[in-house]
N, C-alpha and C. Protein backbone atom coordinates (compact mmCIF):
# COMPACT_ATOMS: atom_id res chain seq x y z
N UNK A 1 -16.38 -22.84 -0.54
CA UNK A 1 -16.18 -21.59 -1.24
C UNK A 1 -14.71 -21.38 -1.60
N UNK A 2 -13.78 -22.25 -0.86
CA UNK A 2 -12.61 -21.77 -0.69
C UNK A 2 -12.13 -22.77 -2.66
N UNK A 3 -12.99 -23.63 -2.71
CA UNK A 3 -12.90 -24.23 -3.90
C UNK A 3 -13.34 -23.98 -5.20
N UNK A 4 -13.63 -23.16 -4.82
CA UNK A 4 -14.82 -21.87 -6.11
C UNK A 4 -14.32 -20.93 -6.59
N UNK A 5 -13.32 -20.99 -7.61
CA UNK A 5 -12.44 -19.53 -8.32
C UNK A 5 -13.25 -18.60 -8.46
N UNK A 6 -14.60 -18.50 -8.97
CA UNK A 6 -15.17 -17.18 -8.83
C UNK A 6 -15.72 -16.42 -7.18
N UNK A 7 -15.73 -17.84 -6.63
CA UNK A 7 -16.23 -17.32 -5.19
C UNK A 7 -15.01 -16.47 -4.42
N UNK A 8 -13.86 -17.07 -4.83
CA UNK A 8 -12.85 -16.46 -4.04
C UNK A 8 -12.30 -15.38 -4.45
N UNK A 9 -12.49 -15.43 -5.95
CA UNK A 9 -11.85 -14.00 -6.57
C UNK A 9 -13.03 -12.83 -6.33
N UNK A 10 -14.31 -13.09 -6.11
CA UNK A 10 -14.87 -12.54 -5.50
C UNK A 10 -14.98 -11.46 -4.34
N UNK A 11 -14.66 -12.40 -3.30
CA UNK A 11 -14.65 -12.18 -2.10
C UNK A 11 -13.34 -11.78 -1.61
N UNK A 12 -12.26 -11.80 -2.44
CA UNK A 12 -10.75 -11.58 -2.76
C UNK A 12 -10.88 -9.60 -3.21
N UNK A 13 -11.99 -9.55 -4.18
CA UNK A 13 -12.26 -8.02 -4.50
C UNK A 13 -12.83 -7.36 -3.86
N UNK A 14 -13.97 -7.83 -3.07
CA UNK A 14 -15.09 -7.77 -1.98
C UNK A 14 -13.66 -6.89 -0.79
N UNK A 15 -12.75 -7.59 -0.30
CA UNK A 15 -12.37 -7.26 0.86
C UNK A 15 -11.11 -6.42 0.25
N UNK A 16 -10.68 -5.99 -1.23
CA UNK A 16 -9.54 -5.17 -1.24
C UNK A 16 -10.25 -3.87 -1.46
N UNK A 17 -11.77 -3.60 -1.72
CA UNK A 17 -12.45 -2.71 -2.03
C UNK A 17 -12.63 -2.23 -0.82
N UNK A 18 -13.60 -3.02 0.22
CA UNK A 18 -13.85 -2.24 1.42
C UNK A 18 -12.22 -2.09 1.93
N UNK A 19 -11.25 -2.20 1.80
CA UNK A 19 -10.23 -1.85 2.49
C UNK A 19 -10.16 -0.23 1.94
N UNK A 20 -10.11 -0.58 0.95
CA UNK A 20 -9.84 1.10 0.56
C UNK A 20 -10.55 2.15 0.95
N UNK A 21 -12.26 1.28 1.22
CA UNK A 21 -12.90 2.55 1.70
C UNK A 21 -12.63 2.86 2.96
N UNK A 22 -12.20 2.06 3.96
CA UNK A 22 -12.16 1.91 5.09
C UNK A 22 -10.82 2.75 5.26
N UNK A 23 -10.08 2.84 4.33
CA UNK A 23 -8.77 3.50 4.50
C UNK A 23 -8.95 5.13 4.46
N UNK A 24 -9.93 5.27 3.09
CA UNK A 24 -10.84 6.87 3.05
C UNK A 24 -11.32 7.09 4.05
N UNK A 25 -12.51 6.04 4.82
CA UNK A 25 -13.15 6.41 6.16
C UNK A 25 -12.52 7.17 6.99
N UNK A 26 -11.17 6.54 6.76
CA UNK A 26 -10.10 7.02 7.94
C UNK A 26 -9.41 8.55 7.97
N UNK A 27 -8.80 8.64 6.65
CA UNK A 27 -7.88 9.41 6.48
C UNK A 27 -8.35 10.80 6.08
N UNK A 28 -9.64 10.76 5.02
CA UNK A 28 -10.48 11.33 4.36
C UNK A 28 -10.76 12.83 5.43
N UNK A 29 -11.86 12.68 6.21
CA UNK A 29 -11.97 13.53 7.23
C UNK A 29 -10.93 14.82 7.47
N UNK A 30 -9.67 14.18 7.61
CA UNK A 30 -8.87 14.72 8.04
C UNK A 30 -8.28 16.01 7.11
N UNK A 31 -8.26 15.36 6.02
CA UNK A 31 -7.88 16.44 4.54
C UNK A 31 -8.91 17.35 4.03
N UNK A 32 -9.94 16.48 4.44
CA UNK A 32 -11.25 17.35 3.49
C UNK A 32 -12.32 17.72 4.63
N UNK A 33 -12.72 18.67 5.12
CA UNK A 33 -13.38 18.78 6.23
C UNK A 33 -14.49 19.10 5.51
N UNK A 34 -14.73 19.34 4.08
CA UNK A 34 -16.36 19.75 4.56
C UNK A 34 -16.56 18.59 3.50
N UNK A 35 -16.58 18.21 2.29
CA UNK A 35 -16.72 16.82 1.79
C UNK A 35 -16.08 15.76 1.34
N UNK A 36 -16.18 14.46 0.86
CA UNK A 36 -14.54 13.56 0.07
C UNK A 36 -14.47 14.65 -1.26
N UNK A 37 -13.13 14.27 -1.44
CA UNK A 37 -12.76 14.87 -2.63
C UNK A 37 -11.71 13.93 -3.26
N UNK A 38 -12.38 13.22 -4.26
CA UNK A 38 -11.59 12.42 -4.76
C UNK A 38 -10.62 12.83 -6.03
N UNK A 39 -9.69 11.62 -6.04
CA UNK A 39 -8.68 12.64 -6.92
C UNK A 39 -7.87 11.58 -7.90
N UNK A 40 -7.75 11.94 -8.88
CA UNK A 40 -6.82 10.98 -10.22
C UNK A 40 -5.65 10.17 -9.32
N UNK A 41 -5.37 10.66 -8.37
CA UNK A 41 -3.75 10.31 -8.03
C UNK A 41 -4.79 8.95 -7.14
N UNK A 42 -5.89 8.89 -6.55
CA UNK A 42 -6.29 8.35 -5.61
C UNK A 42 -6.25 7.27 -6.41
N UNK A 43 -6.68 6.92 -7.71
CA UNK A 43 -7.02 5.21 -8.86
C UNK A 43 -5.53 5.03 -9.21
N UNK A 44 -4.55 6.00 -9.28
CA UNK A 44 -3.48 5.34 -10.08
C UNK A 44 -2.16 5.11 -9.04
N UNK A 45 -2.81 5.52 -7.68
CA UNK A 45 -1.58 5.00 -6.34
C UNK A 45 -1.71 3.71 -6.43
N UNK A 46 -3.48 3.31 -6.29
CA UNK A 46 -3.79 1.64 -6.10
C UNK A 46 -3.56 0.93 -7.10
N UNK A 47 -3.49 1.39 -8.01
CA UNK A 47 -3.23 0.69 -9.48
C UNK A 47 -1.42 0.38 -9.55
N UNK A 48 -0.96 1.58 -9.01
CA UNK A 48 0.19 1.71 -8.90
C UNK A 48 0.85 0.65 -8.21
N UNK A 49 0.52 0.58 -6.79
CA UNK A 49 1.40 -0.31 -5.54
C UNK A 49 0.37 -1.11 -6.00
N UNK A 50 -0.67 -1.82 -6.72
CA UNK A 50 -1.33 -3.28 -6.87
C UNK A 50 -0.61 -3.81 -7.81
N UNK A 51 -0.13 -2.92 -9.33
CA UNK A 51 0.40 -3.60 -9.92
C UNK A 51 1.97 -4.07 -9.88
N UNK A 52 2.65 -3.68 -8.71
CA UNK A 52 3.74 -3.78 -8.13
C UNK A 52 3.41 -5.42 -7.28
N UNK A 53 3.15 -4.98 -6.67
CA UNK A 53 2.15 -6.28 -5.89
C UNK A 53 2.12 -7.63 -7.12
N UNK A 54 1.67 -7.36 -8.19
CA UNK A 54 0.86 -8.36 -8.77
C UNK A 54 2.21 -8.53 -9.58
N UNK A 55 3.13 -8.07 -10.09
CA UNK A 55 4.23 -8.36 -10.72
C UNK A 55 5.05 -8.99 -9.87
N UNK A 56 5.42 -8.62 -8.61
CA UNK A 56 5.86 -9.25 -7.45
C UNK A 56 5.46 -10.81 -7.40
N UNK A 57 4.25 -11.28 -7.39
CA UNK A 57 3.90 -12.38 -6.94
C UNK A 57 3.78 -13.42 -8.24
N UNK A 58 3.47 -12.23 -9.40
CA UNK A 58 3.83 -13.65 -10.77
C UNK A 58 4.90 -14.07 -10.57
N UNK A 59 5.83 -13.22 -10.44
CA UNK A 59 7.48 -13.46 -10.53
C UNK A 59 7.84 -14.64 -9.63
N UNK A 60 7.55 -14.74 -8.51
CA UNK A 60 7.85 -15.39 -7.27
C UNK A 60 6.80 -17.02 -7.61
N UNK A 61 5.41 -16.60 -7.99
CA UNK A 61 4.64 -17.62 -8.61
C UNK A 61 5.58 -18.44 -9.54
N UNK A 62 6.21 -18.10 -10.72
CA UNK A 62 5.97 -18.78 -12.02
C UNK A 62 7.33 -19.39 -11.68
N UNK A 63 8.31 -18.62 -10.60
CA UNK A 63 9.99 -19.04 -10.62
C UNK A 63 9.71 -20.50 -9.35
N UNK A 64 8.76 -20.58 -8.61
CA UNK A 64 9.02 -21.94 -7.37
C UNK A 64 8.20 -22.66 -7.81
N UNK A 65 8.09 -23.97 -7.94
CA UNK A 65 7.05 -25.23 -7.82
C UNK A 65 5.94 -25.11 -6.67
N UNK A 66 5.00 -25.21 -7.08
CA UNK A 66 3.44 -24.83 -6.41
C UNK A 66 3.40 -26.66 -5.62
N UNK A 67 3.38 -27.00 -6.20
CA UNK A 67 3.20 -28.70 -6.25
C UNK A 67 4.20 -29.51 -5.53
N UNK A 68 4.53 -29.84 -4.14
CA UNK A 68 5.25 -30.66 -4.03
C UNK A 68 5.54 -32.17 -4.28
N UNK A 69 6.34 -32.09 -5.46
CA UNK A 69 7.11 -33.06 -6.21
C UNK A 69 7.33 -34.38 -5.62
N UNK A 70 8.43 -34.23 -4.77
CA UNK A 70 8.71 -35.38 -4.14
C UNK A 70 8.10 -35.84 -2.59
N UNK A 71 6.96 -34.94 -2.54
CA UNK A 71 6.50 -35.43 -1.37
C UNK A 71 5.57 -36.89 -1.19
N UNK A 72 5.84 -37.68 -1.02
CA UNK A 72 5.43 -39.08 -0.63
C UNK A 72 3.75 -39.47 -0.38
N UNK A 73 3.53 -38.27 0.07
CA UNK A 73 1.87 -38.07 0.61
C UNK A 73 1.10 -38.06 -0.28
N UNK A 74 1.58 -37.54 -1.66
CA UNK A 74 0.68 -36.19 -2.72
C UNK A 74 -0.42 -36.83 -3.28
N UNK A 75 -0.32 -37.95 -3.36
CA UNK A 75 -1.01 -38.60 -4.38
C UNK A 75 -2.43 -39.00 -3.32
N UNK A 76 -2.29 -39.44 -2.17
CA UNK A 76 -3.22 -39.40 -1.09
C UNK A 76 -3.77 -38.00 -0.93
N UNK A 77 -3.35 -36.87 -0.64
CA UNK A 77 -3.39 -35.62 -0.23
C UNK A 77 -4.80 -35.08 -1.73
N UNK A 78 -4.09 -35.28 -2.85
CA UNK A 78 -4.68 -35.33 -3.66
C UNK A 78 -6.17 -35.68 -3.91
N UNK A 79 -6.31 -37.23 -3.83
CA UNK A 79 -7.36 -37.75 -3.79
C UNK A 79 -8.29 -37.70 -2.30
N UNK A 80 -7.65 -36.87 -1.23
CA UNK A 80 -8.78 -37.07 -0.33
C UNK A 80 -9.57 -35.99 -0.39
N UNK A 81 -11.38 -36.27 0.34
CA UNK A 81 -12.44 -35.65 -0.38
C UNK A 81 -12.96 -35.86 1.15
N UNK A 82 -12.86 -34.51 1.64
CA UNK A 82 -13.75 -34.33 3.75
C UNK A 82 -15.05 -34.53 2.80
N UNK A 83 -15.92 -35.64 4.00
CA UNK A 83 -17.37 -35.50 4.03
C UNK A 83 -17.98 -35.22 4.84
C-alpha cells in the first residue's frame, strides 16, 4: 500500500480528517455546551496552517535532492523487489 499513490494519499486524508474531528471531539464540548457550532474561521484556520505546511515542504522538497546521487548502493537499492 505504501507503493500505491492513491492508497497513500488516501489514507494520508483518511487520518488528517479524523484528526480534526478528534480535535472537535475534544475541544468542541467545552465552547458549545448544548450543540457543535461550526464556524467559517473553523475551514479557513486548516486551510490556513495546511497551506503554510504545504508551501513549507514544496520549498524544502524542490530546493534538496530526493535521490541519493553518489551513493554506491542505488542502483542495487533500486532494483531490489522483497518476495
Amino acid at each position: 500500500s505504501k507503493r500505491n499513490v492513491f492508497v497513500l494519499a488516501l489514507s494520508a486524508v483518511w487520518l488528517l480528517v479524523m484528526r480534526w474531528v478528534d480535535l472537535y471531539w475534544l475541544v468542541l464540548p467545552n465552547l458549545h455546551k448544548h450543540a457543535p457550532h461550526f464556524s467559517w474561521m473553523d475551514l479557513t484556520t486548516m486551510i490556513g496552517v495546511g497551506g503554510i505546511f504545504v508551501w513549507r515542504f514544496w520549498a524544502l522538497w524542490t530546493k534538496n535532492v530526493l535521490i541519493p546521487i553518489n551513493d554506491p548502493g542505488l542502483k542495487q537499492s533500486i532494483e531490489f523487489v522483497n518476495n
